[in-house]
PDB file of N, CA and C in Angstrom:
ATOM      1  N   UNK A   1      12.853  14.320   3.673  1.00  0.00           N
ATOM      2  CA  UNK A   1      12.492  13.283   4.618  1.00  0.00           C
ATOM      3  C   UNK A   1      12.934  11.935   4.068  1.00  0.00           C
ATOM      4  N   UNK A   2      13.804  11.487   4.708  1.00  0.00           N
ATOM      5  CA  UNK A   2      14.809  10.299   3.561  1.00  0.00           C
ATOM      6  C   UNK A   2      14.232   9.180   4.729  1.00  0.00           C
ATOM      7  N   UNK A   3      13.918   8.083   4.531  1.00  0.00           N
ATOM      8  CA  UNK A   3      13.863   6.772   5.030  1.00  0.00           C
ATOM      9  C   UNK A   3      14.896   5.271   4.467  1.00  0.00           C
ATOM     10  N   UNK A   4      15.436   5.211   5.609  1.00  0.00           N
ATOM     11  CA  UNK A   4      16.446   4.093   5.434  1.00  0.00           C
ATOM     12  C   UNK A   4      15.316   2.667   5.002  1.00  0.00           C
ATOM     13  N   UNK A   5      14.334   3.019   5.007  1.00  0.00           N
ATOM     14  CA  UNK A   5      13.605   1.595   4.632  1.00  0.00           C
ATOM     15  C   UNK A   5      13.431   1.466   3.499  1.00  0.00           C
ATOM     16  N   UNK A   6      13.024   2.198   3.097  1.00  0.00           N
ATOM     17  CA  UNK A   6      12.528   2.796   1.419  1.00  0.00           C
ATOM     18  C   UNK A   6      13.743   2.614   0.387  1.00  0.00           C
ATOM     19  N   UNK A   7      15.058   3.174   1.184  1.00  0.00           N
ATOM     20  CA  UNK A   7      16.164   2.886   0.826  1.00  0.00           C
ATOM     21  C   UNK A   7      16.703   1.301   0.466  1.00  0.00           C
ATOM     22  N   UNK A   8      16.969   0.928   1.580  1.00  0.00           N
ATOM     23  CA  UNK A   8      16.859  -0.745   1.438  1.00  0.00           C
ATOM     24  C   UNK A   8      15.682  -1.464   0.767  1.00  0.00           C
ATOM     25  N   UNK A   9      14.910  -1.215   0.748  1.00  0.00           N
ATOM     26  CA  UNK A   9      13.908  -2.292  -0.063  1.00  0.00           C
ATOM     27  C   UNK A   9      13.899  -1.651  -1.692  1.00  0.00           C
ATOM     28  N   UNK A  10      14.181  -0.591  -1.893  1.00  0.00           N
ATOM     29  CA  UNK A  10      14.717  -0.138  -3.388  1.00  0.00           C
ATOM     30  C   UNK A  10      15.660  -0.748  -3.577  1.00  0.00           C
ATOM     31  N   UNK A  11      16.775  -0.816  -2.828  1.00  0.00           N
ATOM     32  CA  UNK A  11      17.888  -1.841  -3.881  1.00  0.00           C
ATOM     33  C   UNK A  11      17.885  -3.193  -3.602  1.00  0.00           C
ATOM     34  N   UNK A  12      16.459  -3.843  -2.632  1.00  0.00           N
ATOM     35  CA  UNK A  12      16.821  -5.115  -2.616  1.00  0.00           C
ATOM     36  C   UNK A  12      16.218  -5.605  -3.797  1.00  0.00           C
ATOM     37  N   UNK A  13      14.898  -4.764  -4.338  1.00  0.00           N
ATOM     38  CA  UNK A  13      13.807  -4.894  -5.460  1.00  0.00           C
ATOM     39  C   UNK A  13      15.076  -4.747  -6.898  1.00  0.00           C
ATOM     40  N   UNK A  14      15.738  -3.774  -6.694  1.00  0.00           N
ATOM     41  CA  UNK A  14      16.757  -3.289  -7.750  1.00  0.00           C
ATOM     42  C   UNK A  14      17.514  -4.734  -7.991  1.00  0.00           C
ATOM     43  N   UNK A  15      18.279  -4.475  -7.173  1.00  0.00           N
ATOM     44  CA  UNK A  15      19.620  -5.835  -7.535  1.00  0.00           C
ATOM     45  C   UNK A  15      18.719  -7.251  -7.688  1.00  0.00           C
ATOM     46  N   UNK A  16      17.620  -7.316  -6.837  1.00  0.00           N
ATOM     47  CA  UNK A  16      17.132  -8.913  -7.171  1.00  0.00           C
ATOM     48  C   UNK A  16      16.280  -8.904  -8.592  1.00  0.00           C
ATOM     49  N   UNK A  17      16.030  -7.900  -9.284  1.00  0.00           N
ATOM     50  CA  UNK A  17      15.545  -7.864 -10.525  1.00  0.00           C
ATOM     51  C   UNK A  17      16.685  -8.081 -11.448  1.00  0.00           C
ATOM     52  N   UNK A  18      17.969  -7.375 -11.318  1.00  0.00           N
ATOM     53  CA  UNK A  18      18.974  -7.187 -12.086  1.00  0.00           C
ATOM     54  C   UNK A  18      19.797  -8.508 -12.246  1.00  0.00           C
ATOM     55  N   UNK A  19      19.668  -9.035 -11.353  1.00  0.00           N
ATOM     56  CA  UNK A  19      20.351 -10.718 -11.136  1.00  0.00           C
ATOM     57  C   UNK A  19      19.289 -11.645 -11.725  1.00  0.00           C
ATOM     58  N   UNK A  20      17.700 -11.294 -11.548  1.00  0.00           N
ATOM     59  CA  UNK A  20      16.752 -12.213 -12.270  1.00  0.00           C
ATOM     60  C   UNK A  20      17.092 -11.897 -13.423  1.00  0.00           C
ATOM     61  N   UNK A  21      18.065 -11.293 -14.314  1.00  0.00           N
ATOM     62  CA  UNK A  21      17.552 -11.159 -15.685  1.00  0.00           C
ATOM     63  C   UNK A  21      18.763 -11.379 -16.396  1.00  0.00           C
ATOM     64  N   UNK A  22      19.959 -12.053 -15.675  1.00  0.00           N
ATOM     65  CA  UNK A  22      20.929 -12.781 -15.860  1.00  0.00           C
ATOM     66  C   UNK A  22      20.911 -13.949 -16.366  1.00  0.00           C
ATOM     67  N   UNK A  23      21.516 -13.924 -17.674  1.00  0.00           N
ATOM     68  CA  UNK A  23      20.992 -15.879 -18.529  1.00  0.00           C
ATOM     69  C   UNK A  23      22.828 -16.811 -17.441  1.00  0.00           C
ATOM     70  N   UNK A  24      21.820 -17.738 -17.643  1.00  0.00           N
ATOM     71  CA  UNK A  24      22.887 -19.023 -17.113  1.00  0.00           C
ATOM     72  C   UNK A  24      23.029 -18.942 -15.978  1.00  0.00           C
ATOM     73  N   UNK A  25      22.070 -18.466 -15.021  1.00  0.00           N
ATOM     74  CA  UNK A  25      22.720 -18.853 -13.564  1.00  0.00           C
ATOM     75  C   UNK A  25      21.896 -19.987 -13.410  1.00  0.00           C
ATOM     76  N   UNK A  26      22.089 -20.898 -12.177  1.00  0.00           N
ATOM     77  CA  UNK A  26      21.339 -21.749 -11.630  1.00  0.00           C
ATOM     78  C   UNK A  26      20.465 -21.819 -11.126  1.00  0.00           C
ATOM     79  N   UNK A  27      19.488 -22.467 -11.392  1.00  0.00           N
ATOM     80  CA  UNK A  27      18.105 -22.494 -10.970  1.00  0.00           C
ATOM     81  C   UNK A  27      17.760 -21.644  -9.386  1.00  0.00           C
ATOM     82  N   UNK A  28      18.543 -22.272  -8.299  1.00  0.00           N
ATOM     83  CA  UNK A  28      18.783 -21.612  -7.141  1.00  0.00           C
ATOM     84  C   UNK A  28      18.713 -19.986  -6.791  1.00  0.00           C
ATOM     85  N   UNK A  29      19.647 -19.681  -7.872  1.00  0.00           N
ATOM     86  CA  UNK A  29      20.013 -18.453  -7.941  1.00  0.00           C
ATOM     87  C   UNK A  29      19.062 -17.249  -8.498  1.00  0.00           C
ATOM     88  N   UNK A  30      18.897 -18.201  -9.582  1.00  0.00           N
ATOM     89  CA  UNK A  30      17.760 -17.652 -10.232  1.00  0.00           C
ATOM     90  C   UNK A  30      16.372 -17.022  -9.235  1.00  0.00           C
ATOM     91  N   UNK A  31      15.615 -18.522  -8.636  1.00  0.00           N
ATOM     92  CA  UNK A  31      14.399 -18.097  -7.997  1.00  0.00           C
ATOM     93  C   UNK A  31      14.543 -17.622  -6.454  1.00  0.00           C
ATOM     94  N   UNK A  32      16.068 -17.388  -6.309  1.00  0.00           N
ATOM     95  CA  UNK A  32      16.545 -16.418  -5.183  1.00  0.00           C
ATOM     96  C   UNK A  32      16.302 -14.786  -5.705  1.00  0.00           C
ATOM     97  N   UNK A  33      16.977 -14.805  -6.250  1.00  0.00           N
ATOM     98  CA  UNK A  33      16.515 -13.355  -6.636  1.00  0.00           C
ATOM     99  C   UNK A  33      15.240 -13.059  -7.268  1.00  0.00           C
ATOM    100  N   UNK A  34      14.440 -13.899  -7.651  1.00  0.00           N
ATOM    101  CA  UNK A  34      13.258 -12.896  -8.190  1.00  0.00           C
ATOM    102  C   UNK A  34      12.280 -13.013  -6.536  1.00  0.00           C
ATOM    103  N   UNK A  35      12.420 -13.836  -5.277  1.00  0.00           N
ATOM    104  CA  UNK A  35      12.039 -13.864  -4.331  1.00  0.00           C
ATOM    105  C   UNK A  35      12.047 -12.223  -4.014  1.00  0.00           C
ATOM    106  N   UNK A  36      13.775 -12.458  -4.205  1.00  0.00           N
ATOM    107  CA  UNK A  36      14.167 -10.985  -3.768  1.00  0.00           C
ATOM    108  C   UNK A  36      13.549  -9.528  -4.020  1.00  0.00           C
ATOM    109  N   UNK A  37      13.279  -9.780  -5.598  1.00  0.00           N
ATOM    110  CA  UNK A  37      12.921  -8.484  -6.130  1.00  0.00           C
ATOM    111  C   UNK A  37      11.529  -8.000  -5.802  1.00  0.00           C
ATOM    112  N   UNK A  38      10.730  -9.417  -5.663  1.00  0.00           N
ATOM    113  CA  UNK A  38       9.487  -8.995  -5.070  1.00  0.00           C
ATOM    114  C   UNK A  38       9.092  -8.960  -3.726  1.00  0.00           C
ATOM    115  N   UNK A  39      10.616  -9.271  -3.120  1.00  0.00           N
ATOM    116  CA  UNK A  39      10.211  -8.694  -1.494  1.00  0.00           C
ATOM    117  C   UNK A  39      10.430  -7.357  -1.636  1.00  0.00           C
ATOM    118  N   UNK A  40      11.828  -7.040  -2.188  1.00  0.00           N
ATOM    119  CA  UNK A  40      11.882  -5.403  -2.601  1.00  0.00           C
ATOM    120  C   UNK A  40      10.686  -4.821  -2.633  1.00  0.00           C
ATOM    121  N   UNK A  41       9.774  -4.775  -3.758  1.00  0.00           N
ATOM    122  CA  UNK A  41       8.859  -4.034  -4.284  1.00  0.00           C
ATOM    123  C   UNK A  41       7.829  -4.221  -2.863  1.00  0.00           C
ATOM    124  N   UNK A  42       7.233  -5.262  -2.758  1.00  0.00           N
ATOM    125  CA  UNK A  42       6.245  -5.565  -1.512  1.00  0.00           C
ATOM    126  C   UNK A  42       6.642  -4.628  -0.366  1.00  0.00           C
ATOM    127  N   UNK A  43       7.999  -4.879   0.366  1.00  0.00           N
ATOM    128  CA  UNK A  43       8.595  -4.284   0.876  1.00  0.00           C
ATOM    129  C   UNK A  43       8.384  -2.663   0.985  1.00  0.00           C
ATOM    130  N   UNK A  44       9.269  -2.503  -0.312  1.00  0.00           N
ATOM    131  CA  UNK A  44       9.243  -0.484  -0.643  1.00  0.00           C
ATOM    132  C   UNK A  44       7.897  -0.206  -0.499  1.00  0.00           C
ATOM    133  N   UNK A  45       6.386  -0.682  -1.126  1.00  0.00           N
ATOM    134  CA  UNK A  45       4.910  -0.394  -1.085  1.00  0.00           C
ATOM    135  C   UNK A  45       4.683  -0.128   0.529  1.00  0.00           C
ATOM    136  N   UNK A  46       5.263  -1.007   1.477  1.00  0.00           N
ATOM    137  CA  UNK A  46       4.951  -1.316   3.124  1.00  0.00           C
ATOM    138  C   UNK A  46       5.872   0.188   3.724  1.00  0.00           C
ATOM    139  N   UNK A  47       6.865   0.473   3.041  1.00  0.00           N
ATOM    140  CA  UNK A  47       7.308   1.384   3.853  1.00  0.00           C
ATOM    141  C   UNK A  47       7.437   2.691   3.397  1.00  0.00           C
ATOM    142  N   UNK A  48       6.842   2.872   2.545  1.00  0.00           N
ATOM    143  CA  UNK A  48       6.803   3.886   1.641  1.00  0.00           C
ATOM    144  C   UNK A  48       5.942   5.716   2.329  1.00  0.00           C
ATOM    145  N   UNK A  49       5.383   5.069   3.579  1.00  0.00           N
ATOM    146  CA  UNK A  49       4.729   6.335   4.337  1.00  0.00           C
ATOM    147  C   UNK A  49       4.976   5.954   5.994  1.00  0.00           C
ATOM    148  N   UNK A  50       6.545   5.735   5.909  1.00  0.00           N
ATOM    149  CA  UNK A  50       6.971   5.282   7.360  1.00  0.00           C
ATOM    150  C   UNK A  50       7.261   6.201   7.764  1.00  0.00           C
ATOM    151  N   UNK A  51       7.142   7.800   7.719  1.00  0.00           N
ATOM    152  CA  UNK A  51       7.853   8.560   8.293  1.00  0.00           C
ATOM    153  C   UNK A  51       6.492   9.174   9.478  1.00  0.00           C
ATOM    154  N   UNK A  52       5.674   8.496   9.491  1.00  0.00           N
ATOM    155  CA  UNK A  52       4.262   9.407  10.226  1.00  0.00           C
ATOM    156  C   UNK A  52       4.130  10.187  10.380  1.00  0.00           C
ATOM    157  N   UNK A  53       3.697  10.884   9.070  1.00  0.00           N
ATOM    158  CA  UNK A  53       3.739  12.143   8.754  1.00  0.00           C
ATOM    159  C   UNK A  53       2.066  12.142   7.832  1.00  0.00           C
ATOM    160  N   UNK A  54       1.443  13.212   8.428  1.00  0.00           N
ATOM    161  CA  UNK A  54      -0.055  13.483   7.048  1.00  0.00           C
ATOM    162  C   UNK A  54       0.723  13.884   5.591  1.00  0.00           C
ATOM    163  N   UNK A  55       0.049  13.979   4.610  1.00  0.00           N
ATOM    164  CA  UNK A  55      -0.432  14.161   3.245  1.00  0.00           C
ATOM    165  C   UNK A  55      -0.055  15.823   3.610  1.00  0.00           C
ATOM    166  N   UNK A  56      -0.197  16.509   4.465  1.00  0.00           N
ATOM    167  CA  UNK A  56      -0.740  17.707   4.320  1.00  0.00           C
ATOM    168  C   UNK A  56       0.840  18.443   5.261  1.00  0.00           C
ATOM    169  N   UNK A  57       0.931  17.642   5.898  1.00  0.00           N
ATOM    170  CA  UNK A  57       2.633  17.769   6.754  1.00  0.00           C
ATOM    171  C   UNK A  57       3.544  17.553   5.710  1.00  0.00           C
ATOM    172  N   UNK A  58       3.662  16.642   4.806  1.00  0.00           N
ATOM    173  CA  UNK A  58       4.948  17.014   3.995  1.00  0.00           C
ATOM    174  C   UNK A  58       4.693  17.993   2.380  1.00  0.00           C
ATOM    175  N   UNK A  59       3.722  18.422   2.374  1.00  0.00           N
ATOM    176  CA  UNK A  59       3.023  19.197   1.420  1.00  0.00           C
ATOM    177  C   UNK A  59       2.039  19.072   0.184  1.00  0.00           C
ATOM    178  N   UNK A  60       1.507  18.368   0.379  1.00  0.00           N
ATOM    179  CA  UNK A  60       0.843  17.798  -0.576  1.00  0.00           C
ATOM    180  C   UNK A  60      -1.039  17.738  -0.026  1.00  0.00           C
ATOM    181  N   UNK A  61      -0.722  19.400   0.193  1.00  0.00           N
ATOM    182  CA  UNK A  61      -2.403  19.414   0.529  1.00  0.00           C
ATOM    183  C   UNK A  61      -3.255  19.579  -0.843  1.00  0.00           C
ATOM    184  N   UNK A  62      -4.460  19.983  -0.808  1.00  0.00           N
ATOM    185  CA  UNK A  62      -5.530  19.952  -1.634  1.00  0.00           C
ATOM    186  C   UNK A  62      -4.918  21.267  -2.368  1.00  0.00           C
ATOM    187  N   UNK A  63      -5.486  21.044  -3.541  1.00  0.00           N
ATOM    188  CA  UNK A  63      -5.365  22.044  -4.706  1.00  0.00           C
ATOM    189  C   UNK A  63      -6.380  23.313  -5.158  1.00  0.00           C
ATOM    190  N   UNK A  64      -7.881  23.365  -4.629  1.00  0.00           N
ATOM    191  CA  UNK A  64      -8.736  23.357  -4.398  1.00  0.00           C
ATOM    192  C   UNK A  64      -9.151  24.991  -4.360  1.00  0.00           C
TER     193      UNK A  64
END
């Protein structure tokens, strides 16, 4: 069950971390991407059970 959201907000979190941790860019640039990385993450958390689907529909029932 693949989601194009989950997808995109993983590499927006990815690349805007990977560019925050770049010495010498410009200030701009800089607090552009760590914006980024934590829309990523915020983002991926928000879409992370977009497929509306139960706990128990993609398999992950009780153990019990």
């Amino acid at each position: 069950m693949n989601s194009w959201k989950t997808t995109v907000f993983g590499l927006l979190g990815g690349i805007g971390a990977a560019v925050a941790m770049v010495d010498g860019l410009p200030h701009w640039l800089l607090i552009s991407a760590r914006v980024a990385a934590a829309a990523g993450v915020a983002g991926l958390g928000l879409a992370a059970r977009d497929n509306n689907k139960t706990s128990e529909q993609v398999g992950a029932g009780t153990t019990a």
